[in-house]
Every structure is written in structure tokens, then in C-alpha cells.
Protein backbone atom coordinates (compact mmCIF):
# COMPACT_ATOMS: atom_id res chain seq x y z
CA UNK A 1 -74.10 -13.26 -49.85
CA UNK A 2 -72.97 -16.64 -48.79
CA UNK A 3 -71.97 -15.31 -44.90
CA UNK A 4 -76.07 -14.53 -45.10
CA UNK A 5 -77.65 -18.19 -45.27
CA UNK A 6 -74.48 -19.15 -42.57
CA UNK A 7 -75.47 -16.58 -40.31
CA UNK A 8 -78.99 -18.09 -40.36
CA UNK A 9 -78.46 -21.37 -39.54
CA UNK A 10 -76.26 -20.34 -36.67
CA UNK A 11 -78.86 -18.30 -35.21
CA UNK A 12 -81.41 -21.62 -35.86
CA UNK A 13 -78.43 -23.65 -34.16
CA UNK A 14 -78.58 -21.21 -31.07
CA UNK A 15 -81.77 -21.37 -30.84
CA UNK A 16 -82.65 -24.59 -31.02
CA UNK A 17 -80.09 -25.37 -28.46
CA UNK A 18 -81.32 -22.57 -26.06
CA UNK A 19 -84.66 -24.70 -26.34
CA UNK A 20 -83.28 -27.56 -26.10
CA UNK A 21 -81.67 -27.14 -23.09
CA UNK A 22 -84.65 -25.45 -21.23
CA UNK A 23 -86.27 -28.46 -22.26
CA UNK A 24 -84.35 -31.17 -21.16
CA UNK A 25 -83.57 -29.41 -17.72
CA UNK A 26 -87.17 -27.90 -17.18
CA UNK A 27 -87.29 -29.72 -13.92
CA UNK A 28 -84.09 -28.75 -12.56
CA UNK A 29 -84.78 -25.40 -13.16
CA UNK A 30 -87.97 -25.34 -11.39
CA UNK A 31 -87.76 -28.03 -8.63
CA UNK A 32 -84.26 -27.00 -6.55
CA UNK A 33 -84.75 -29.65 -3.55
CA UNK A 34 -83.15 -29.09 -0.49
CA UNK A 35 -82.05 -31.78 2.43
CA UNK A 36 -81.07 -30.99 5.73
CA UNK A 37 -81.67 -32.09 9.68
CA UNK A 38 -85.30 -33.62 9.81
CA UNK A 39 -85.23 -33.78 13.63
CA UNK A 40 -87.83 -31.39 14.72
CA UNK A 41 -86.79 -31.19 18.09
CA UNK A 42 -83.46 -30.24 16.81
CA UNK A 43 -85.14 -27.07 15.37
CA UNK A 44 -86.33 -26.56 18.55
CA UNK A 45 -90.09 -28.03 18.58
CA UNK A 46 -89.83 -30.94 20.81
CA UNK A 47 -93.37 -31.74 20.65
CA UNK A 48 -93.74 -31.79 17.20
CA UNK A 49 -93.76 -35.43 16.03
CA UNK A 50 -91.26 -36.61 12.29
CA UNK A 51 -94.03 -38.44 10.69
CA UNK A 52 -93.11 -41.11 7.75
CA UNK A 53 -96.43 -41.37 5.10
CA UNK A 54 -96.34 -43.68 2.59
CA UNK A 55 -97.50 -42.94 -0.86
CA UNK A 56 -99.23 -45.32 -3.33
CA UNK A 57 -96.19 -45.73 -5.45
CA UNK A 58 -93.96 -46.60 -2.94
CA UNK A 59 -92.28 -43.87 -1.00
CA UNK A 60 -91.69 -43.00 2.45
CA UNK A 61 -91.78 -38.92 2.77
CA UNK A 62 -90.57 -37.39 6.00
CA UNK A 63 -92.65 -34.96 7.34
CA UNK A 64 -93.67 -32.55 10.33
CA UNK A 65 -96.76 -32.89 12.56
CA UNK A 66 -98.25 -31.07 15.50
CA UNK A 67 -101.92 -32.17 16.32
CA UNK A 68 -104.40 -28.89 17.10
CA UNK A 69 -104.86 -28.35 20.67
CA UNK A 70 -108.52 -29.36 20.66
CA UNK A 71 -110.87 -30.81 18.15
CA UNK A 72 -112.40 -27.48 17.31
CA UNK A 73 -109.04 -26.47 16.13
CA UNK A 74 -107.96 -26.64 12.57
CA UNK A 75 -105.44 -28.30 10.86
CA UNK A 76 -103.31 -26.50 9.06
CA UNK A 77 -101.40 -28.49 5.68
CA UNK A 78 -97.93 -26.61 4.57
CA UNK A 79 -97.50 -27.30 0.82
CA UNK A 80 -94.08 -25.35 0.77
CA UNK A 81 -91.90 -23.46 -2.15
CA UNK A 82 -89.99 -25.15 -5.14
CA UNK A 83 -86.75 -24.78 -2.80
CA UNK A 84 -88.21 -25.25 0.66
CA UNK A 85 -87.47 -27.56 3.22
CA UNK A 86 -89.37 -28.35 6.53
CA UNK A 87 -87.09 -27.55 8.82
CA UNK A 88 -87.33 -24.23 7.36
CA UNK A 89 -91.08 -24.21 8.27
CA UNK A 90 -90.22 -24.10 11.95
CA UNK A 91 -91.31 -20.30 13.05
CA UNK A 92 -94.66 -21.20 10.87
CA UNK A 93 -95.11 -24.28 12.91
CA UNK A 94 -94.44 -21.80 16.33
CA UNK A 95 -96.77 -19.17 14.73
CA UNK A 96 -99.81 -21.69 14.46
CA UNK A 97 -99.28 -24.41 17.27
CA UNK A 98 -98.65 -21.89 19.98
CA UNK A 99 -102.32 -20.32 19.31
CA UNK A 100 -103.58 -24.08 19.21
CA UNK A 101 -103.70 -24.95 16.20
CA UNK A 102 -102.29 -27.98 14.44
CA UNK A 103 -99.88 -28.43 11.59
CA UNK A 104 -98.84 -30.69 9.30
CA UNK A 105 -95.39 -29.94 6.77
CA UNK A 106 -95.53 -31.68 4.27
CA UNK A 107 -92.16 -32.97 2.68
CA UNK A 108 -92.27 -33.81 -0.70
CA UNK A 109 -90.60 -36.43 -2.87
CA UNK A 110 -86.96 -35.76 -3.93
CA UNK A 111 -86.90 -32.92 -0.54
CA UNK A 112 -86.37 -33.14 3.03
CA UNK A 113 -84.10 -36.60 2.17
CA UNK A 114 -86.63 -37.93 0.90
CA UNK A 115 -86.05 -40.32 -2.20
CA UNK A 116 -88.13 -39.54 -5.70
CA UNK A 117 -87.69 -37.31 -8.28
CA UNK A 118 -90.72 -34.24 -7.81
CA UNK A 119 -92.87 -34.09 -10.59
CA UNK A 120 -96.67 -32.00 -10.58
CA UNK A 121 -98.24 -35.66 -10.36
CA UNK A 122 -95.57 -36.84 -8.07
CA UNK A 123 -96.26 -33.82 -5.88
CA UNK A 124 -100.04 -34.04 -6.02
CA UNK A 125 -99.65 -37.96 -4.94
CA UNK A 126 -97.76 -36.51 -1.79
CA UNK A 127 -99.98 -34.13 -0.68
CA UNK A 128 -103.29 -37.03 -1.02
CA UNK A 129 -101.12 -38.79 1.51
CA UNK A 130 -100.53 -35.83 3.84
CA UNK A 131 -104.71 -34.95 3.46
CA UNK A 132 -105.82 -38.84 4.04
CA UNK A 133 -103.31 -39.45 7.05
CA UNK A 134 -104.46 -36.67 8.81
CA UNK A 135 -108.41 -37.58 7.98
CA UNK A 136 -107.81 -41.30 9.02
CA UNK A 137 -106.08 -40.21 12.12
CA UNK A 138 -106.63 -36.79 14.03
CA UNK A 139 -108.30 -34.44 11.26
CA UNK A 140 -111.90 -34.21 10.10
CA UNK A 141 -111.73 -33.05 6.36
CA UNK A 142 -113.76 -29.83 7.04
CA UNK A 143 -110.97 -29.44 9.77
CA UNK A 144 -108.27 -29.72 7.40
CA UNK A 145 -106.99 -25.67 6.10
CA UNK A 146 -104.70 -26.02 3.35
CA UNK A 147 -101.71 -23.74 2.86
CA UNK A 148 -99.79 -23.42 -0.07
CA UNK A 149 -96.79 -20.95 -0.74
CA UNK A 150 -95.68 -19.73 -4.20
CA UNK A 151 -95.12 -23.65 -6.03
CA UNK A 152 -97.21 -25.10 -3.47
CA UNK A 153 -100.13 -23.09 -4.43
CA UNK A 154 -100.96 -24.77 -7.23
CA UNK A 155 -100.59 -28.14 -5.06
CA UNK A 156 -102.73 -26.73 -2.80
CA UNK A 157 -105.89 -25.26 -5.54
CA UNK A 158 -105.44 -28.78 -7.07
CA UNK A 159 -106.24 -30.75 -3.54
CA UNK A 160 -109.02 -28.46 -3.02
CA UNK A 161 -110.93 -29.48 -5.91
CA UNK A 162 -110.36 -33.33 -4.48
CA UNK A 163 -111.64 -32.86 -1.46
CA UNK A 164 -114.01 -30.89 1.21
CA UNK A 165 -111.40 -29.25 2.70
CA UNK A 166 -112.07 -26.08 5.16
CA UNK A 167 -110.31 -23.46 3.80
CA UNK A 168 -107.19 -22.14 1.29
CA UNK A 169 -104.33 -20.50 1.98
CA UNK A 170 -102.40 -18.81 -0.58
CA UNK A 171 -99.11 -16.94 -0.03
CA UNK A 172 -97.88 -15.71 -3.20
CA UNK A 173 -99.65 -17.42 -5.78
CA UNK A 174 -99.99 -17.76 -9.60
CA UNK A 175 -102.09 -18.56 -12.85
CA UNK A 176 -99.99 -20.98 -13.82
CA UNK A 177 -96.40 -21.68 -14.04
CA UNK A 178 -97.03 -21.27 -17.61
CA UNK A 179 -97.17 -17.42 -16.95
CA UNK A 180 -94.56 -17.19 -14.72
CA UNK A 181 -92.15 -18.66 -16.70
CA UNK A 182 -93.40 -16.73 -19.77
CA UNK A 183 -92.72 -13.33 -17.80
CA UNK A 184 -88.92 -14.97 -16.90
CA UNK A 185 -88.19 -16.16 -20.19
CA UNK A 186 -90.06 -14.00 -22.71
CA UNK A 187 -87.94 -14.98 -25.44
CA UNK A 188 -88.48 -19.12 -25.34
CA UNK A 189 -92.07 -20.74 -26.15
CA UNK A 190 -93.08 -21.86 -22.54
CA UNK A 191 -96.52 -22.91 -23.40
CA UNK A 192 -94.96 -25.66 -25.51
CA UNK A 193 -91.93 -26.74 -23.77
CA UNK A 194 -93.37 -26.74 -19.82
CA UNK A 195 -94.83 -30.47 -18.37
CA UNK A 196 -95.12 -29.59 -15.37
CA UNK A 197 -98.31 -26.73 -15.78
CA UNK A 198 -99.74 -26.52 -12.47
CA UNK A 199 -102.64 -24.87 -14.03
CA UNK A 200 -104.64 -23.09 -10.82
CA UNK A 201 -106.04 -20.51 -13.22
CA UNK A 202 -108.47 -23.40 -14.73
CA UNK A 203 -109.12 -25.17 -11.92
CA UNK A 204 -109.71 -22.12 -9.12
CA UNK A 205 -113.56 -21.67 -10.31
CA UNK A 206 -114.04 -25.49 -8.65
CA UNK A 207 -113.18 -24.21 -5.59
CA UNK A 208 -115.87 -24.69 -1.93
CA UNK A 209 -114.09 -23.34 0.83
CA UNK A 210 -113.27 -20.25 1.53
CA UNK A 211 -110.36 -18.37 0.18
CA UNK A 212 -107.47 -16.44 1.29
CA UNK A 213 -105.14 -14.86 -0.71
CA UNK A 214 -102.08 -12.43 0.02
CA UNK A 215 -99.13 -11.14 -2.26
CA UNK A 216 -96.58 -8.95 -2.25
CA UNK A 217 -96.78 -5.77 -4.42
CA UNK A 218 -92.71 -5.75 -5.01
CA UNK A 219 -92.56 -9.95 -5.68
CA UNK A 220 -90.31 -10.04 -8.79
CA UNK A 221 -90.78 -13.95 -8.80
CA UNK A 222 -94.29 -14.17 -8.91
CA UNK A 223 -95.87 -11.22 -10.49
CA UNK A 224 -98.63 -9.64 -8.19
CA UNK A 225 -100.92 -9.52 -10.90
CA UNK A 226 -100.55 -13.02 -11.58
CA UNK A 227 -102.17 -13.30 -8.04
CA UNK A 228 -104.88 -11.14 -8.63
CA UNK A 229 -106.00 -12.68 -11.67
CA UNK A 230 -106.78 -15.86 -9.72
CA UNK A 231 -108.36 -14.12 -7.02
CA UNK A 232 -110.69 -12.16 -9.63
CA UNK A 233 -111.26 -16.06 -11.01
CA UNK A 234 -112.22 -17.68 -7.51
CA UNK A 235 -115.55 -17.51 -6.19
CA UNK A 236 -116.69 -16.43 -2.74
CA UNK A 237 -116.23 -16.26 -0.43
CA UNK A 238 -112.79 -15.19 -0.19
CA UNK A 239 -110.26 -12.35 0.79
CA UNK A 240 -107.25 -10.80 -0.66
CA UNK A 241 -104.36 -9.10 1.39
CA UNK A 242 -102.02 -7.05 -1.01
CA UNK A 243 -98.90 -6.22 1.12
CA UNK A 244 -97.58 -2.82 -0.82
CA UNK A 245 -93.76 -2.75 0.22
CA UNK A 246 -92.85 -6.71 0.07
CA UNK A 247 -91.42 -8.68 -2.58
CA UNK A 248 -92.08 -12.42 -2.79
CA UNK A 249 -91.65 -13.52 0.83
CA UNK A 250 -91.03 -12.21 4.26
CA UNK A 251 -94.72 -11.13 5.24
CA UNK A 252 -95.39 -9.43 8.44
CA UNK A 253 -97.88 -10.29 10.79
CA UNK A 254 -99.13 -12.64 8.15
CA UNK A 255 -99.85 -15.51 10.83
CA UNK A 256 -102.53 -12.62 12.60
CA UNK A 257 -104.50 -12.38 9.07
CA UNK A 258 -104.51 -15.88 8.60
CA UNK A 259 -105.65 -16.69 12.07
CA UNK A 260 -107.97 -13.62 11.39
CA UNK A 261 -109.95 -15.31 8.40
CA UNK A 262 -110.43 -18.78 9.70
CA UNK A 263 -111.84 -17.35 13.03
CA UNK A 264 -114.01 -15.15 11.15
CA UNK A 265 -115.17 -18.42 9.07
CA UNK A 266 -115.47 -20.59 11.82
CA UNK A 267 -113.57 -23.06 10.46
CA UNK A 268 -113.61 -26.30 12.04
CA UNK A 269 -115.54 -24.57 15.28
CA UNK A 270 -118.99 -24.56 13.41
CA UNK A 271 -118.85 -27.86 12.97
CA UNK A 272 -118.83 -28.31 17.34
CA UNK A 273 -121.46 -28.26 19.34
């Protein structure tokens, strides 16, 4: 009877270690930052300009820019994966530009050699500075189409409740990472452990401009059902692509749907006269 009350604790001991440990390294388990050659032309886009923006707490954040081809051409903002780097936006950046339209890639704190550690509010700081350069500069805000991908999507519903933007772009996208990690880690109490929430769930409803979602039926990172729950939360108007044999990136011809939507919402256009 004695190896019963042993057993116990060891299994609280486990336990409490396993949470613990998700705990303390939360952040490094969902932020994996990547560094790498900054020099756009390098990645073969010569014309596309290494921008330095400097946030309100101090940091300098390399970052991508192409300016749209005319002013009734939108700007497109690339809020990119936990693991992403801009260099590795380079094809999207060829996609968009080479049709005329601008983009901006963001790189956040702590990625793309940038100093900082990334944090939800350290990431949301970043991506004010990315929306207010490119309104003080080039950009009307109602020219301004912001595109978030899997993390980035949250980054992305959050700015759009901030400010008039002209459309959203969402590749991939989720609840919260509350429910994603809950479907990764059934066993541990996410809800109390997670900081970093990036809630879109709550916050979609707040949305103005119109919508685009797309997913992919196989994605074993981000459930697809995550991403139709938020669609089924957002109001109008808005669109969802579901692409039936793709897992969580590597969409086809998703460039032609985007370009689709904002043409058939006349964004930035109806603004010209």
C-alpha cells in the first residue's frame, strides 16, 4: 500500500513538470524565428526597396517594400508565419508586383535579424509601424489590403479592428491559438498556461472590410474547421476558398483568387476618379 501514495506523487511530479516546462518555454515553442540574407535584390527583386521602420519602443525592423504601380493599386501588407522569413516571401512579392500591385513584408521583431524578442504585443507594435509608414508615405489606408498567413492572421484580424483598412487576407487561419494548441496538446491546460492568445475568434465580428478566407482541407497544423468557425463569425461581406487536397501551405493559383476578390471589390480603384 505504501508503493500507492509514491506512485501518486510521481505522476503529480511528472506532471507538474510537463506543465512547467510548456510554460516556461511557451514562446519558444510557438515563435521559431528565422535570419537569413535581407538583400532583396539578392533574392532576385532588384526593385524592391530593404526598408528599416522604427517602432515606438525602440527597434529598427528590416523589411521588404515594392510601391503599387499606380495609385489605384493596392497595397498589399505580408504578416507572415511563426517561422517565416522575408526573403522567403519572394515568389509572393513576384506574384503581386508583377500584376501592379504593391507590397510590403513585414519583418518582425526577433526575425529577419532583427533584434527583440516576438511577443503578441510586440508583434502587433510591428505591424502599426508597417500600416502608418505606408499611410504617411505611398498608401492611402483604404488602399492598404492586409495579408496574414497562419500566426500572422491573428496579427492581421487585430490591425483590422485599428484601422480602415481595404480588405483581409487570410491564408490558413484560426480561432485562437488557444484552440490550436488545445488540438496539439490535448493532455496540458492551454487555456491557462498560453500569454500569447491571439484571440481572432472575439475580435473578427469588429471587422469593415471585406474578407477573404482560404484553407486547406488536409492542414494538420491548423485545423480547417478552426478556419471555418471564424469565417461563420465574420460579417459580410466576405468569401471563403476551401482547397480539398492541401494541407497547411502550398496553395495553387492562390495569387489568381486573391487578385480575383479585390478586383471584384474595387479595392483601392473605387476610391479614383
Amino acid at each position: 500500500m505504501r508503493r500507492l501514495p509514491r506512485l501518486i506523487l510521481s505522476l503529480f511530479f511528472i506532471c507538474f513538470t510537463v506543465i512547467g516546462f510548456f510554460y516556461l518555454f511557451q514562446r519558444q515553442l510557438l515563435y521559431l524565428p528565422q535570419s537569413g540574407d535581407i538583400n532583396p535584390a539578392n533574392s532576385g527583386l532588384p526593385n524592391v526597396q530593404l526598408i528599416q521602420l522604427q517602432t515606438q519602443d525602440g527597434l529598427s525592423l528590416n523589411s521588404w517594400y515594392a510601391p503599387a504601380r499606380s495609385q489605384n493599386m493596392p497595397t498589399i501588407i505580408y504578416f507572415h508565419g511563426n517561422a517565416g522569413h522575408i526573403s522567403h516571401g519572394a515568389w509572393l512579392i513576384q506574384e503581386y508586383t508583377k500584376a501592379g500591385y504593391g507590397m510590403f513584408i513585414l519583418g518582425y521583431r526577433g526575425f529577419s535579424n532583427n533584434k527583440g524578442q516576438p511577443t503578441e504585443a510586440g508583434l502587433y507594435i510591428d505591424a502599426r509601424t508597417a500600416i502608418l509608414y505606408l499611410n504617411d508615405h505611398t498608401a492611402p489606408m483604404h488602399c492598404i489590403v492586409l495579408f496574414g498567413e497562419s500566426l500572422g492572421t491573428g496579427i492581421a484580424v487585430q490591425m483590422a479592428t485599428e484601422f480602415p483598412v481595404g480588405a483581409v487576407i487570410l491564408q490558413s487561419p484560426y480561432t485562437s491559438i488557444t484552440d490550436v494548441g488545445q488540438t496539439h496538446y490535448p493532455f496540458l491546460p492551454v487555456s491557462w498556461l498560453l500569454e500569447d492568445r491571439y484571440e481572432s475568434i472575439k475580435k473578427i465580428h469588429n471587422l469593415q472590410a471585406p474578407l477573404f478566407i482560404f484553407h486547406g482541407e488536409q492542414d494538420k497544423t491548423v485545423p480547417v474547421e478552426l478556419g471555418k468557425q471564424l469565417y461563420a463569425s465574420a460579417p459580410e461581406p466576405k468569401t471563403l476558398k476551401i482547397y480539398p487536397n492541401i494541407g497547411h501551405n502550398g496553395f495553387p493559383n492562390a495569387s489568381v483568387a486573391v487578385m480575383h476578390f479585390l478586383k471584384k471589390h474595387r479595392i483601392c480603384s473605387k476610391y479614383i476618379n
